[in-house]
Protein backbone atom coordinates (compact mmCIF):
# COMPACT_ATOMS: atom_id res chain seq x y z
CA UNK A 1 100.33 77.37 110.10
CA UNK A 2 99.79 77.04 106.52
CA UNK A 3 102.23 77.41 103.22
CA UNK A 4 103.37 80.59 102.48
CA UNK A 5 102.02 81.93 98.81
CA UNK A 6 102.69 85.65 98.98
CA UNK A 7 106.59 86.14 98.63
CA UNK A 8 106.49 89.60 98.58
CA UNK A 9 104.82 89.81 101.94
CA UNK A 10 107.59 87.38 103.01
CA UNK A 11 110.04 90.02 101.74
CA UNK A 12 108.50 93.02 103.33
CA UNK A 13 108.60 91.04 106.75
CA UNK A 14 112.28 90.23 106.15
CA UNK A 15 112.87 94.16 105.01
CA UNK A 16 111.82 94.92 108.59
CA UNK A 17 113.49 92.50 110.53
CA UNK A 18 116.77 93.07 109.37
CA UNK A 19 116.83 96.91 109.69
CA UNK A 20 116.16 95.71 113.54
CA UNK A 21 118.11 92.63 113.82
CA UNK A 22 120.71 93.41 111.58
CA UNK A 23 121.10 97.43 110.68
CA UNK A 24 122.56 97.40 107.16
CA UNK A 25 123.34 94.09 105.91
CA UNK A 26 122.77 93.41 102.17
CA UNK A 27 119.73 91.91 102.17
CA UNK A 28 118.26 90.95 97.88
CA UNK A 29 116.14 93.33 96.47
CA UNK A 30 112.67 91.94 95.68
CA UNK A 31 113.09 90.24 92.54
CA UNK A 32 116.26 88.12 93.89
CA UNK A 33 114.84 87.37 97.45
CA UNK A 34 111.62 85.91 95.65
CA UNK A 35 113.49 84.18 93.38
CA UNK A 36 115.75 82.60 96.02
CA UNK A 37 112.29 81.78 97.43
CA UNK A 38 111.28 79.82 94.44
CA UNK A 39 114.31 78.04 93.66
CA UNK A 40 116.11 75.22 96.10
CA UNK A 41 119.14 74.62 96.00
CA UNK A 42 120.35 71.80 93.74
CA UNK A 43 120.14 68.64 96.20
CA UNK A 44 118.12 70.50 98.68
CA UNK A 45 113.47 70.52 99.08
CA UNK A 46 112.58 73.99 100.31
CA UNK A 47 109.19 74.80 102.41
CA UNK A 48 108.05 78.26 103.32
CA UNK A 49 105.03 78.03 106.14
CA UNK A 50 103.40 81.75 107.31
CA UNK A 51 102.27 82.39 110.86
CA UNK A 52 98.84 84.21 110.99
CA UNK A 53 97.84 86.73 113.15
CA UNK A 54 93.96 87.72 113.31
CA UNK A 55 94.27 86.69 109.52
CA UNK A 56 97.32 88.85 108.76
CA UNK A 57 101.11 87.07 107.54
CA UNK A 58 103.37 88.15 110.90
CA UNK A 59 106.29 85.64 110.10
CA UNK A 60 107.32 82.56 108.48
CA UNK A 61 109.71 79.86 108.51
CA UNK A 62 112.19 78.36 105.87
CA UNK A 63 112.68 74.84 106.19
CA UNK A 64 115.57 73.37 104.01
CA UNK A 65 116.85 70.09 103.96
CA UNK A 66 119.39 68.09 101.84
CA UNK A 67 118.20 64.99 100.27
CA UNK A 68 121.90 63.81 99.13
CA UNK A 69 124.19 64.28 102.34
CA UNK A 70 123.39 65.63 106.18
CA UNK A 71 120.38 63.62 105.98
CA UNK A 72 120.13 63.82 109.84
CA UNK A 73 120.23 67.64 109.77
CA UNK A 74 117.35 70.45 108.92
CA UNK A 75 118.05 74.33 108.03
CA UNK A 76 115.70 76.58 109.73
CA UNK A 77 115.44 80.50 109.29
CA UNK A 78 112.85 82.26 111.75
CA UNK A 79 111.52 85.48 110.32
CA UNK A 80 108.70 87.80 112.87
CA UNK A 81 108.12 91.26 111.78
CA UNK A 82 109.01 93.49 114.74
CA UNK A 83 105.93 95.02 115.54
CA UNK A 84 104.00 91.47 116.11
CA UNK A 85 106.80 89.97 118.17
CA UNK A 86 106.47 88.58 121.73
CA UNK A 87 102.79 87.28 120.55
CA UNK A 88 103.67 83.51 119.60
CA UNK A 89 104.52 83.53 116.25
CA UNK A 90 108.07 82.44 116.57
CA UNK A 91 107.27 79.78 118.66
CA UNK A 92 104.46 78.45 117.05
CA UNK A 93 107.02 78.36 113.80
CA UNK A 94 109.82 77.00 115.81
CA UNK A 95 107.50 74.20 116.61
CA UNK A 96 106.02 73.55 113.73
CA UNK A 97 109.38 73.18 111.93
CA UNK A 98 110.39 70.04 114.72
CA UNK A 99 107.44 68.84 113.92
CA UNK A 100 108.74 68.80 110.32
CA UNK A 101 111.89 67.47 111.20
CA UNK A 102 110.84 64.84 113.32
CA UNK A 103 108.27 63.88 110.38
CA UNK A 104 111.34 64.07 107.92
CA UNK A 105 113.42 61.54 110.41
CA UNK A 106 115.62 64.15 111.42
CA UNK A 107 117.27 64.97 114.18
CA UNK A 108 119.42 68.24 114.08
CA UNK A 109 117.96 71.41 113.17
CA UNK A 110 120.44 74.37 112.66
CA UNK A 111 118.93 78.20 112.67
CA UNK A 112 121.04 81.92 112.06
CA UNK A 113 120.23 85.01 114.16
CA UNK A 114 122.30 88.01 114.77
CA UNK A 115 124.01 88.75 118.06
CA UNK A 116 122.37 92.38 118.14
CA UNK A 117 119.23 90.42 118.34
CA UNK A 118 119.36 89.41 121.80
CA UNK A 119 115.95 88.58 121.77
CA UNK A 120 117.27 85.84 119.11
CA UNK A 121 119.52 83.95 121.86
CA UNK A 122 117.33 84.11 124.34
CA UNK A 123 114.81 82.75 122.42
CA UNK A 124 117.03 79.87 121.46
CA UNK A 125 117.71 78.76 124.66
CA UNK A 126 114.58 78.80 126.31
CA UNK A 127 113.70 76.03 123.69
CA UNK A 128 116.80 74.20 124.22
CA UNK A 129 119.04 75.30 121.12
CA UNK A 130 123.08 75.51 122.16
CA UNK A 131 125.40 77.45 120.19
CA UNK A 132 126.82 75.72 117.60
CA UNK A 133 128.88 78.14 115.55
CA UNK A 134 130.15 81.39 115.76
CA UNK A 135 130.53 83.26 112.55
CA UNK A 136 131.36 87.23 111.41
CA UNK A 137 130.20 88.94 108.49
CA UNK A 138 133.03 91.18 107.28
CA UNK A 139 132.79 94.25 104.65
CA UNK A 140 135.37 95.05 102.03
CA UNK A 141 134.99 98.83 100.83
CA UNK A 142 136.53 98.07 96.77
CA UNK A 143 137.59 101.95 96.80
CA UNK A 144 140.12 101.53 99.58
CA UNK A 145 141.46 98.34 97.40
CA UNK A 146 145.04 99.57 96.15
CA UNK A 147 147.53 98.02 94.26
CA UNK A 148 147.63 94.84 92.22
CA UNK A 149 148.17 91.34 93.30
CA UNK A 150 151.85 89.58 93.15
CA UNK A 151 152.85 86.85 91.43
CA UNK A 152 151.12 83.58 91.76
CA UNK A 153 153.58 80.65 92.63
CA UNK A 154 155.66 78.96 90.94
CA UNK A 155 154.36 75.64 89.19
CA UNK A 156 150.87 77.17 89.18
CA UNK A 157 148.79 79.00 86.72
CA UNK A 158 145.63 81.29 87.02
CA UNK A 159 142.59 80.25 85.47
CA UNK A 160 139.39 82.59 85.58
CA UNK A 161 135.59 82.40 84.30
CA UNK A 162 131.88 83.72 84.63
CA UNK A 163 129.08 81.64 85.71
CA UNK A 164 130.55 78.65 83.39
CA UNK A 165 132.95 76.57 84.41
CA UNK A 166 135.17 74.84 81.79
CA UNK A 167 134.35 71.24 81.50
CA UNK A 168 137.75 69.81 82.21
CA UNK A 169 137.81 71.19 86.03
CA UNK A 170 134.30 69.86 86.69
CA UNK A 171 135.54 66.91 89.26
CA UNK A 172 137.97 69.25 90.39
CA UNK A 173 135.38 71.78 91.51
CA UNK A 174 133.26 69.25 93.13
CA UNK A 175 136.39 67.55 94.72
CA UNK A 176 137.15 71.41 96.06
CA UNK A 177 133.82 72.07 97.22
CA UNK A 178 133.14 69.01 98.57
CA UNK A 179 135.58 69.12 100.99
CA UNK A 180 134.23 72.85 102.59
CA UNK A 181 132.51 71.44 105.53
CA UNK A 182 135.42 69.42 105.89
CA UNK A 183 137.93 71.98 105.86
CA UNK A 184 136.12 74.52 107.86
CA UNK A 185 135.82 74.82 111.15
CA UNK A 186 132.39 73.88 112.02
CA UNK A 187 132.00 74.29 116.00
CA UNK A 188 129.72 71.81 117.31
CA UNK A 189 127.52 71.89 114.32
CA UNK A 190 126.44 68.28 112.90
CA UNK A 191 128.06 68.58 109.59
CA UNK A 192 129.62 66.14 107.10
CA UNK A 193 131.12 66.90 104.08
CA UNK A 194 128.91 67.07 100.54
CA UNK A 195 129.33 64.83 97.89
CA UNK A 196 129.12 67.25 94.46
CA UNK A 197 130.00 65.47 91.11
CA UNK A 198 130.19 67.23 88.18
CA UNK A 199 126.28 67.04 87.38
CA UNK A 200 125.90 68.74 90.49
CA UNK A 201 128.64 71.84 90.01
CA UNK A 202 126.59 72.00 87.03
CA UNK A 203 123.30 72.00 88.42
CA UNK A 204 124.61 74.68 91.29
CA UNK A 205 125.80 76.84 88.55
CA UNK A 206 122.04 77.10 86.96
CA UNK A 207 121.26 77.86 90.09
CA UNK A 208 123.04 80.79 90.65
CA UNK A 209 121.89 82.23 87.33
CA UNK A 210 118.10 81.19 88.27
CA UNK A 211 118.56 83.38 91.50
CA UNK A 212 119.57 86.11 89.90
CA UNK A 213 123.24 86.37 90.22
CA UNK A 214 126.34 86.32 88.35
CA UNK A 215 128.97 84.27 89.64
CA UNK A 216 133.00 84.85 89.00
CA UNK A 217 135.48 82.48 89.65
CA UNK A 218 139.17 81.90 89.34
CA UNK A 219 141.40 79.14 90.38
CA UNK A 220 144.95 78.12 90.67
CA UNK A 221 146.11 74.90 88.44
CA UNK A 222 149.14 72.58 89.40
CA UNK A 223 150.90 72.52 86.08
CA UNK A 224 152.50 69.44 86.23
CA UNK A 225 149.07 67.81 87.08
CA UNK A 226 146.82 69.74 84.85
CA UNK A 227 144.44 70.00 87.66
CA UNK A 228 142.36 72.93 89.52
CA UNK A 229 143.72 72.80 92.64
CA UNK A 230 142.48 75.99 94.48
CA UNK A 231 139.11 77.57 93.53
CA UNK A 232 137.46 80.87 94.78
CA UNK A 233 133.92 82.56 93.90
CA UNK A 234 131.85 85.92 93.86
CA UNK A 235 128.60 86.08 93.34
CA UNK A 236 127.09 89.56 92.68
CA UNK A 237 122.89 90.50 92.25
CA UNK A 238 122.26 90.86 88.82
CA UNK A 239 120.19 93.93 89.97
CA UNK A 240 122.32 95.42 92.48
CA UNK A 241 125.89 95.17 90.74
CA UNK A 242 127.27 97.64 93.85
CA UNK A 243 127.33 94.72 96.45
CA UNK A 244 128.57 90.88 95.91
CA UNK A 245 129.11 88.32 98.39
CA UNK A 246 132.70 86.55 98.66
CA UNK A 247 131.69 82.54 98.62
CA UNK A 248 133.56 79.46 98.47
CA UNK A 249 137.53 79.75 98.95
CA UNK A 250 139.47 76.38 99.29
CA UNK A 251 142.80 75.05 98.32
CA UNK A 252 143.20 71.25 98.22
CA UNK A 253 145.54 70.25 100.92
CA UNK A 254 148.56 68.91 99.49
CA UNK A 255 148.48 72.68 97.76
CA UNK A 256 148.43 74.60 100.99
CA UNK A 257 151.86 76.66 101.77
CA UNK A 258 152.14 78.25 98.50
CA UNK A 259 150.19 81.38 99.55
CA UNK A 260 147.64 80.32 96.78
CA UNK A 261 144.49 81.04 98.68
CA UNK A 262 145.38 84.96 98.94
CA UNK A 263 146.63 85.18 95.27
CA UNK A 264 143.36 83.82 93.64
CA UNK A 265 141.02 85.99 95.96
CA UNK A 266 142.77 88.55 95.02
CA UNK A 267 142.85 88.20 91.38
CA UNK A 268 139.23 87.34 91.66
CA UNK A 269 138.37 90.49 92.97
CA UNK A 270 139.89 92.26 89.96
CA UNK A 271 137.35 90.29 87.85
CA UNK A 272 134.81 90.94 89.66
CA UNK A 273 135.66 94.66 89.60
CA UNK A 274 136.16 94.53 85.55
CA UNK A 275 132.92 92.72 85.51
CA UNK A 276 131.24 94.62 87.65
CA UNK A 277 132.34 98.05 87.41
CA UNK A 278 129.57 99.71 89.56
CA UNK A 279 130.75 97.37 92.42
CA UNK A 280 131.04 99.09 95.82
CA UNK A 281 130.80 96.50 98.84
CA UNK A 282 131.51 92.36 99.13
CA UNK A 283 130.56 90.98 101.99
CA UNK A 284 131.77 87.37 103.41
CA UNK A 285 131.04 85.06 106.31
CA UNK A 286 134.13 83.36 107.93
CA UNK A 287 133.90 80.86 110.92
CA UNK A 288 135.04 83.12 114.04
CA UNK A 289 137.34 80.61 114.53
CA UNK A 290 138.56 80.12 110.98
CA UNK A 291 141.72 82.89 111.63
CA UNK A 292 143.37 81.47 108.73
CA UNK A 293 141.10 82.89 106.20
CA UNK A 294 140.06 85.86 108.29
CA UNK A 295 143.70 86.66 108.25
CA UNK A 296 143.72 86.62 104.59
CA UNK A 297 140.40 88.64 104.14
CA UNK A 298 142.16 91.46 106.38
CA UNK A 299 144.89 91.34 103.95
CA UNK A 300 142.35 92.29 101.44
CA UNK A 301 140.83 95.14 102.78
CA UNK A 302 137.82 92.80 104.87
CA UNK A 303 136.35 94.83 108.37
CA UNK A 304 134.30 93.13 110.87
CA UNK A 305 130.61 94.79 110.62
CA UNK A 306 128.88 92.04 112.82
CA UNK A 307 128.78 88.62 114.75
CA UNK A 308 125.99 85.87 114.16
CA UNK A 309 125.48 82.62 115.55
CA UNK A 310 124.30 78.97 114.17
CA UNK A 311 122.04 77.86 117.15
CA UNK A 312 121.34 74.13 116.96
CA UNK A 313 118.63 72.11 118.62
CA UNK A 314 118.91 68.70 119.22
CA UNK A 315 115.62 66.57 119.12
């Protein structure tokens, strides 16, 4: 095993996996996947390692691990091009990232695959990973999007921006975000919730721009508080403005009844769409067992396209 330096192999092996694993979901173009590549998350160290085969890159693995909160927990993705499977190289990468973990102190590592991989479960189990979490990806075709949304409650206003957040909902946004893993169902998954300040909403936000995307945002404010109390995002490839991914929806709890959750995805839809006027497709993960929000996303238009699973091994 030794540290992957050629990204663009890494995206060409990732190209071919998917059309296998995963027949048409939105993988980045070049440009974004390498820059992904390059760029951590804010809070997070990132490692790529290759797998050789007779000299030639077959796979590698992505090893990413928070250095601010789930400091018992390591995420792992397991890439093999197709046509060197069954030869090693995902176990020799599955073991090399415990050995990682175990260097690192932890003790939970957490890895994605597919269910139309079933190669990818089996795998899992016969080194002792249990399903953790079952998620969906769901598809929202924008031309079959009619309509405009209703009003949003009373005692609430709509707030909206790109990329930038104003300053006075900073702590809001981190309080919102923060509370995610909380909120959401999260299976048997080790996960707590983040803690995100305002530095660190700010430092996500570079991020975002750094990875190539554009981010749009709108939330709902409690007007006799004056503060963001329900906060929704898409993020959309600055180089493939046809397909965005819905991220982050949460209302704060003492706000939940009020029907604010569908309003602002709704409404932020219709900026993305003004933004974005090329856009096609948005795509969105949802906990299978999160019907609240899948509820809501079938309000919107959202179609199941496939079912994935957070395998977690326990060292």
């Amino acid at each position: 095993m030794e540290p992957l330096t050629d990204n663009v192999k890494a995206f060409e092996i990732a190209t071919a996996a998917f059309e296998v694993d995963a027949p048409g979901f939105p993988l980045d173009r070049r440009e974004a996947f390498v820059a992904r590549m390059q760029n951590p998350w804010p809070g997070n160290t990132l490692e790529h390692h290759a797998a050789l085969l007779d000299g030639v890159t077959v796979g590698y693995v992505k090893i990413a691990m928070s250095q601010l909160d789930n400091l018992t927990s390591v995420d792992v993705e397991i890439t093999v091009h197709p046509a060197y499977r069954r030869r090693g190289a995902g176990r020799a990468l599955r073991d090399f990232a415990v050995a990682r973990a175990r260097e690192e102190g932890r003790k939970h590592l957490v890895a994605p695959a597919s269910d139309g991989q079933p190669s990818g479960a089996a795998f899992a189990t016969t080194v002792g990973a249990k399903a953790g979490l079952a998620e969906v990806r769901s598809r929202l075709d924008v031309a079959e999007v009619t309509g405009e949304p209703g009003p949003i409650a009373a005692g609430y206003r709509l707030v909206q921006w790109v990329n930038v957040a104003p300053e006075e909902f900073l702590d809001d946004i981190g309080y919102l975000d923060g509370r995610i893993n909380e909120d959401a169902p999260n299976g048997d998954l080790v996960r707590e919730a983040e803690k995100i300040d305002a530095a660190r909403v700010r430092a996500s936000e570079k991020a975002v721009r750094t990875r190539g995307r554009s981010a749009f945002n709108t939330g709902a404010v409690h007007e006799g508080s004056g503060r963001l109390v329900a906060w929704t995002m898409i993020a959309s490839p600055d180089d493939a403005h046809e397909q965005a991914w819905q991220n982050a929806t949460v209302v704060g709890p003492e706000h939940r009844g009020h029907g604010l959750g569908l309003t602002i995805k709704q409404e932020n839809l219709r900026l993305a769409r003004t933004e974005r006027p090329a856009l096609r497709v948005v795509d969105t993960f949802n906990a299978a067992e999160n019907e609240h929000m899948i509820r809501i996303n079938r309000q919107l238009g959202f179609r199941r396209m496939e079912a994935w699973t957070q395998w977690q091994l326990t060292l």
